[in-house]
N, C-alpha and C. Protein backbone atom coordinates (compact mmCIF):
# COMPACT_ATOMS: atom_id res chain seq x y z
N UNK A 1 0.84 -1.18 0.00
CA UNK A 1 0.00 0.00 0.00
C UNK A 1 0.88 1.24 0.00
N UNK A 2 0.75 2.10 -1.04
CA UNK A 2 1.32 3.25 -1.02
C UNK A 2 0.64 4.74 -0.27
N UNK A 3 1.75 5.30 0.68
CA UNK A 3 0.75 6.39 1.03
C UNK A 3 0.70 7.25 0.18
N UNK A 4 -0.51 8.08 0.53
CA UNK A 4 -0.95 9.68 0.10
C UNK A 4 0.32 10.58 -0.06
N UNK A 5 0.61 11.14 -1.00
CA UNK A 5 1.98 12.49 -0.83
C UNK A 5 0.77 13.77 -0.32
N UNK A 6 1.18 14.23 0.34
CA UNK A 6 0.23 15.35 0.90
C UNK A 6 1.40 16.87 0.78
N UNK A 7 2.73 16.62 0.04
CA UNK A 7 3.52 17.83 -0.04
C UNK A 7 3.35 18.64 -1.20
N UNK A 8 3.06 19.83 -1.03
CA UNK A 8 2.71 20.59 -2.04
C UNK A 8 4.25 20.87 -2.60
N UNK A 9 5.53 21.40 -1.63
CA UNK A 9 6.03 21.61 -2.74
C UNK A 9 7.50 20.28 -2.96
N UNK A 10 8.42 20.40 -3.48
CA UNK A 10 8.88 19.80 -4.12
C UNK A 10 10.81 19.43 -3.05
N UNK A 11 10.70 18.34 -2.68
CA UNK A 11 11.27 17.64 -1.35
C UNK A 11 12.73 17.93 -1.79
N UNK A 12 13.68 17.98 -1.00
CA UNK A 12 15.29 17.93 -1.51
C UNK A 12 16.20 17.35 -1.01
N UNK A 13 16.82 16.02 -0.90
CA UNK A 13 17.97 15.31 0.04
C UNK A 13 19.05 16.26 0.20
N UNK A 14 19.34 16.53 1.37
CA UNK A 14 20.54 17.26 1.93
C UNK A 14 20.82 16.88 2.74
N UNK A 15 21.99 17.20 3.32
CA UNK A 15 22.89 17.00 4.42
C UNK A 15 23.09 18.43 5.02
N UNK A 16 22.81 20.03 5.38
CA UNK A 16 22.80 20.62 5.84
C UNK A 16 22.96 20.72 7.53
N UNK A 17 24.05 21.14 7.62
CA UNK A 17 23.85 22.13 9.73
C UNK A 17 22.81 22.56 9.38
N UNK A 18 22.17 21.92 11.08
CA UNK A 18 20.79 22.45 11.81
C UNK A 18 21.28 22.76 13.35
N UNK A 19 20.51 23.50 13.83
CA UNK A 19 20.50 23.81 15.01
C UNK A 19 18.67 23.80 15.09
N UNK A 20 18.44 23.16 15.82
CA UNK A 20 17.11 23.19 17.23
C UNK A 20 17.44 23.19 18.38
N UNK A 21 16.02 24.59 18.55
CA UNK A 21 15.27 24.69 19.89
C UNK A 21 14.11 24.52 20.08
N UNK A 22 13.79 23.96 21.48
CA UNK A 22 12.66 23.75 21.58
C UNK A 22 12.26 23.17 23.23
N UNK A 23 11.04 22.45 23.86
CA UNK A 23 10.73 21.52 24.93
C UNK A 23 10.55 20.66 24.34
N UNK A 24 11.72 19.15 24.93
CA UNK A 24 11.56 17.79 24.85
C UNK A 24 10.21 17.26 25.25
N UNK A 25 9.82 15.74 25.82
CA UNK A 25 8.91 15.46 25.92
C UNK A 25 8.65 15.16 27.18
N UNK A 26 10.21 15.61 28.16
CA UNK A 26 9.87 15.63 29.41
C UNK A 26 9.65 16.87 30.05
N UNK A 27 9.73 17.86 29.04
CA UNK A 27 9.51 19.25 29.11
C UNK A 27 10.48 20.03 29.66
N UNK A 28 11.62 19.44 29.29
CA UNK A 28 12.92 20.06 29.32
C UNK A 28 13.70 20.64 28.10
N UNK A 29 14.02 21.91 28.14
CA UNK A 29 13.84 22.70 27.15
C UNK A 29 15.33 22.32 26.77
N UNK A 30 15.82 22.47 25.22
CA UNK A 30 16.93 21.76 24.58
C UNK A 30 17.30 22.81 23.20
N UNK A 31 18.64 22.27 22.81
CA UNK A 31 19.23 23.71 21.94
C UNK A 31 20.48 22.11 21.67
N UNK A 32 20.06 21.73 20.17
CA UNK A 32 20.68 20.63 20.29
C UNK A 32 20.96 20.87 18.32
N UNK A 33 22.13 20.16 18.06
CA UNK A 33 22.62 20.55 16.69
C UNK A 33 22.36 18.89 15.73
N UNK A 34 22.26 19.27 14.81
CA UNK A 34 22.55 18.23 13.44
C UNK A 34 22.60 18.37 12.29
N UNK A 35 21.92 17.28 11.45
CA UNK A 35 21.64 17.53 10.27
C UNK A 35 20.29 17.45 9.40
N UNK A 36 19.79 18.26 8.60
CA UNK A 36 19.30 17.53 7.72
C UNK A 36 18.89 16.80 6.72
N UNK A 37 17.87 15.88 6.65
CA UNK A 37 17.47 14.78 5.90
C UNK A 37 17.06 15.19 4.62
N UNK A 38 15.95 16.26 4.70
CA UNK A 38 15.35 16.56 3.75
C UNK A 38 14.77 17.98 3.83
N UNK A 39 14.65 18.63 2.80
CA UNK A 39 13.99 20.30 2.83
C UNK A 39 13.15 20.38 1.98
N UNK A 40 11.70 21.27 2.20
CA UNK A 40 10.96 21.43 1.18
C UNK A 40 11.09 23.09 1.63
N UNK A 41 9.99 24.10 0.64
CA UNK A 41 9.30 24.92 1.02
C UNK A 41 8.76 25.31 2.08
N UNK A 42 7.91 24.02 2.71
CA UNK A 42 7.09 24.13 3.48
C UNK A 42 7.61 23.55 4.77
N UNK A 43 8.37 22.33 4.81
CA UNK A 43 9.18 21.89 5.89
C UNK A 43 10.45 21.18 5.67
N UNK A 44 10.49 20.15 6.95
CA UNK A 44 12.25 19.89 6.79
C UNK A 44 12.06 18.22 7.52
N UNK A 45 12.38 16.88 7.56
CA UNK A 45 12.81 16.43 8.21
C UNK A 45 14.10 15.99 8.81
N UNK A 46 14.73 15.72 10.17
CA UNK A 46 15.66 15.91 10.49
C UNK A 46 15.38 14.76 11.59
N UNK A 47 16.84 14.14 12.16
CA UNK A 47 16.65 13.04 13.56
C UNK A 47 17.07 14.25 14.86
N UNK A 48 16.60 14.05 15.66
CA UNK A 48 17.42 14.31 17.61
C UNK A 48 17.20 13.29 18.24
N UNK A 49 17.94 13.85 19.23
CA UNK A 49 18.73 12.59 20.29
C UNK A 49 17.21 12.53 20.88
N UNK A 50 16.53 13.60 21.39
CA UNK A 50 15.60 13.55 22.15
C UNK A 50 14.53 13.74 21.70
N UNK A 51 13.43 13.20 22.41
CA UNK A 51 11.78 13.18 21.56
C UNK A 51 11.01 14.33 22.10
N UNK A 52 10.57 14.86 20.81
CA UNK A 52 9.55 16.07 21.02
C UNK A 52 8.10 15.21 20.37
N UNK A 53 6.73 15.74 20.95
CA UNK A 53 5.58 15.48 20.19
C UNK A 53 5.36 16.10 19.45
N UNK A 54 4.00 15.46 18.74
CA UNK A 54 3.53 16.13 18.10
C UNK A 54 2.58 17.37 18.54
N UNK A 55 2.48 18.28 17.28
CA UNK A 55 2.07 19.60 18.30
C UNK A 55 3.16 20.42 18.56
N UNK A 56 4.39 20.18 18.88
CA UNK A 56 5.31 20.86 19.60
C UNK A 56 5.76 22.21 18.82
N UNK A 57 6.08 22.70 19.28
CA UNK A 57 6.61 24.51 18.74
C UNK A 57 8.17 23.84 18.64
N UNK A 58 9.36 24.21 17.53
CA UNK A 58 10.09 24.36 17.56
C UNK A 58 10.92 25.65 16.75
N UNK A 59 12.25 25.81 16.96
CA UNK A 59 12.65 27.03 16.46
C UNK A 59 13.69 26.40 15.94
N UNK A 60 13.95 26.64 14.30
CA UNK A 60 14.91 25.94 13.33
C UNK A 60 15.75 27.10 12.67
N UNK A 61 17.80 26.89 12.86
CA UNK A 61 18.33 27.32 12.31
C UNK A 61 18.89 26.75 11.56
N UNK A 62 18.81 27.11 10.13
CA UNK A 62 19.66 25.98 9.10
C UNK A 62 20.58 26.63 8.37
N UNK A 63 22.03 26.30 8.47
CA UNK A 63 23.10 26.35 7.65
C UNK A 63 22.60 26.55 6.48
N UNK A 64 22.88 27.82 5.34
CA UNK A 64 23.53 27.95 4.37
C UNK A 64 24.38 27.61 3.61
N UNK A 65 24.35 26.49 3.12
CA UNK A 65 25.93 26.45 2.38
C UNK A 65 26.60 26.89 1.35
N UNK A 66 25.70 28.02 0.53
CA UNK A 66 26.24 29.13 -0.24
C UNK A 66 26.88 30.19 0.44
N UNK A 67 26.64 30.59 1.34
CA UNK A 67 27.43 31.77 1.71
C UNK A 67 28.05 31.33 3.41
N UNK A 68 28.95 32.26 3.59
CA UNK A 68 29.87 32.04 4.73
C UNK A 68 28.82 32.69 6.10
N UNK A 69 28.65 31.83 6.80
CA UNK A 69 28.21 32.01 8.20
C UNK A 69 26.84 33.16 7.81
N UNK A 70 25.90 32.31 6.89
CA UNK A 70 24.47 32.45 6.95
C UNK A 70 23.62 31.43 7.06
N UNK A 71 22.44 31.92 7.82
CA UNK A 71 21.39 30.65 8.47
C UNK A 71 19.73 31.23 8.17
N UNK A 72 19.28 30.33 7.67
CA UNK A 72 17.76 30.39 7.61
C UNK A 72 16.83 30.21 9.19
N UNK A 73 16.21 31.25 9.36
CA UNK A 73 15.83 30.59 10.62
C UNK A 73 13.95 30.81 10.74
N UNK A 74 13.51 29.62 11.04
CA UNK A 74 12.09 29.43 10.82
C UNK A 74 11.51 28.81 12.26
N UNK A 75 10.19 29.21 12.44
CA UNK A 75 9.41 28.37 13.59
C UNK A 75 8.58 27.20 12.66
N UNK A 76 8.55 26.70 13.67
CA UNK A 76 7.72 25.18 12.97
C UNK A 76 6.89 24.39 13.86
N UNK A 77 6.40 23.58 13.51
CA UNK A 77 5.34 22.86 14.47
C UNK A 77 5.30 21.12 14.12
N UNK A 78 5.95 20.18 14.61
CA UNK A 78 6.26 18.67 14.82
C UNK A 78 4.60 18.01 14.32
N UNK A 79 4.77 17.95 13.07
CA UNK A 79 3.82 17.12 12.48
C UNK A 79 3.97 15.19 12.75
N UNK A 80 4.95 14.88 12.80
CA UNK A 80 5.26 13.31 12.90
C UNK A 80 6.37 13.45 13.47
N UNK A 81 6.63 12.33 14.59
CA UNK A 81 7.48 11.48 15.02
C UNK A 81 8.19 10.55 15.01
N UNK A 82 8.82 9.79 14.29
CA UNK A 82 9.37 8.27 13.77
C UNK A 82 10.37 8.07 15.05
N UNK A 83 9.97 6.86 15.83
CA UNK A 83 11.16 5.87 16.72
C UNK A 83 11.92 5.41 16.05
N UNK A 84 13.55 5.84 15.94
CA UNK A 84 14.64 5.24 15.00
C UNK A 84 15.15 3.94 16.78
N UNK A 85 16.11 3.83 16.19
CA UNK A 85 17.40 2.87 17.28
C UNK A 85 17.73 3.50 18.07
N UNK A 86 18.18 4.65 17.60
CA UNK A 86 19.15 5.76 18.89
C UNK A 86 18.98 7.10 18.89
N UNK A 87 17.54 6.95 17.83
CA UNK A 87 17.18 8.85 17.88
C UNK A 87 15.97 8.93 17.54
N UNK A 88 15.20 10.09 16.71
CA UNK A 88 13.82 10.05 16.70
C UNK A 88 13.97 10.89 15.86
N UNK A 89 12.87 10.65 14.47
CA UNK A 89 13.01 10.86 13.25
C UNK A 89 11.85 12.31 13.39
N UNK A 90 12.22 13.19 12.93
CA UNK A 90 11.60 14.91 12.92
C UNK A 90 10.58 14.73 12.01
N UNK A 91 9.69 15.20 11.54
CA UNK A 91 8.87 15.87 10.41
C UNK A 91 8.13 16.87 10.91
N UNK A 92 8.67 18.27 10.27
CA UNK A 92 7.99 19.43 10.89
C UNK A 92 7.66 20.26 9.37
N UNK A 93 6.74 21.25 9.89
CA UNK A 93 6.12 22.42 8.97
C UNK A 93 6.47 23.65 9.41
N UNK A 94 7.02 23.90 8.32
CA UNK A 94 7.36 25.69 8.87
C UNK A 94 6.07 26.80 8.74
N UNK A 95 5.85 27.78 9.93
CA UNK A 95 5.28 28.88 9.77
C UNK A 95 4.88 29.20 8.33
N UNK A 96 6.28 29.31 7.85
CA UNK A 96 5.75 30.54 6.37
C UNK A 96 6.95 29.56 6.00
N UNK A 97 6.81 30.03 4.08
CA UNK A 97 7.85 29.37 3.25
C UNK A 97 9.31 30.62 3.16
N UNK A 98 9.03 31.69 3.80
CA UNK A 98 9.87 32.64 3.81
C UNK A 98 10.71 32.85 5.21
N UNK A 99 12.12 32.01 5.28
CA UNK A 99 12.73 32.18 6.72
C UNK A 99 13.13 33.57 6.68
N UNK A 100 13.92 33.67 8.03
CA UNK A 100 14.56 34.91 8.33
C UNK A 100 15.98 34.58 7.85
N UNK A 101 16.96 36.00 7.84
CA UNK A 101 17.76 35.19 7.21
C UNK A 101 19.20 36.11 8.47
N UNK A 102 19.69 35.23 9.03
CA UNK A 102 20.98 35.96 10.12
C UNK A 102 22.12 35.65 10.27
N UNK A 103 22.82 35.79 11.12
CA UNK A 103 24.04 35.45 11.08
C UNK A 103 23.91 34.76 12.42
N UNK A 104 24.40 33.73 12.78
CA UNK A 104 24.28 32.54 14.07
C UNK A 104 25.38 32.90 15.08
């Protein structure tokens, strides 16, 4: 059985620096770095060490890798959760398709 694609826009494999913030699921608030998996328009998935729900508010800075020490930075909201082995698989939606754009 194949699922539904429900992404409007158009998905991208990367390996990009991330930085998240946010409250874990023991409601301990966290500022934790990686990478990501995948980027659209609209969102991003990414793994952390620690589990956030769904619902959750997070705050996403993502590496640039065209230019020297620039970061996209977006709020988002934890649409899915995936249990990996040793981490927990992200799927979030950003606010708007338009980040901010700063220096980290």
């Amino acid at each position: 059985m194949r699922l539904l694609e429900r992404r409007r826009g158009q998905r991208f494999e990367v390996e990009w620096n991330v930085t998240v913030k946010g409250i874990d699921g023991t409601g301990a608030a966290f500022d934790e770095e990686g990478a990501l998996e995948n980027l659209s328009s609209g969102g991003a998935f990414l793994y952390l060490t620690r589990r956030v729900n769904v619902g959750d508010r997070l705050s996403v800075w993502i590496k640039v890798p065209f230019k020297k020490e620039n970061w996209m930075k977006y709020s988002a909201e934890v649409i899915r959760v995936e249990k990996a082995p040793s981490n927990f698989g992200v799927a979030m939606k950003f606010d708007t398709a338009r980040p901010k754009f700063a220096a980290r």
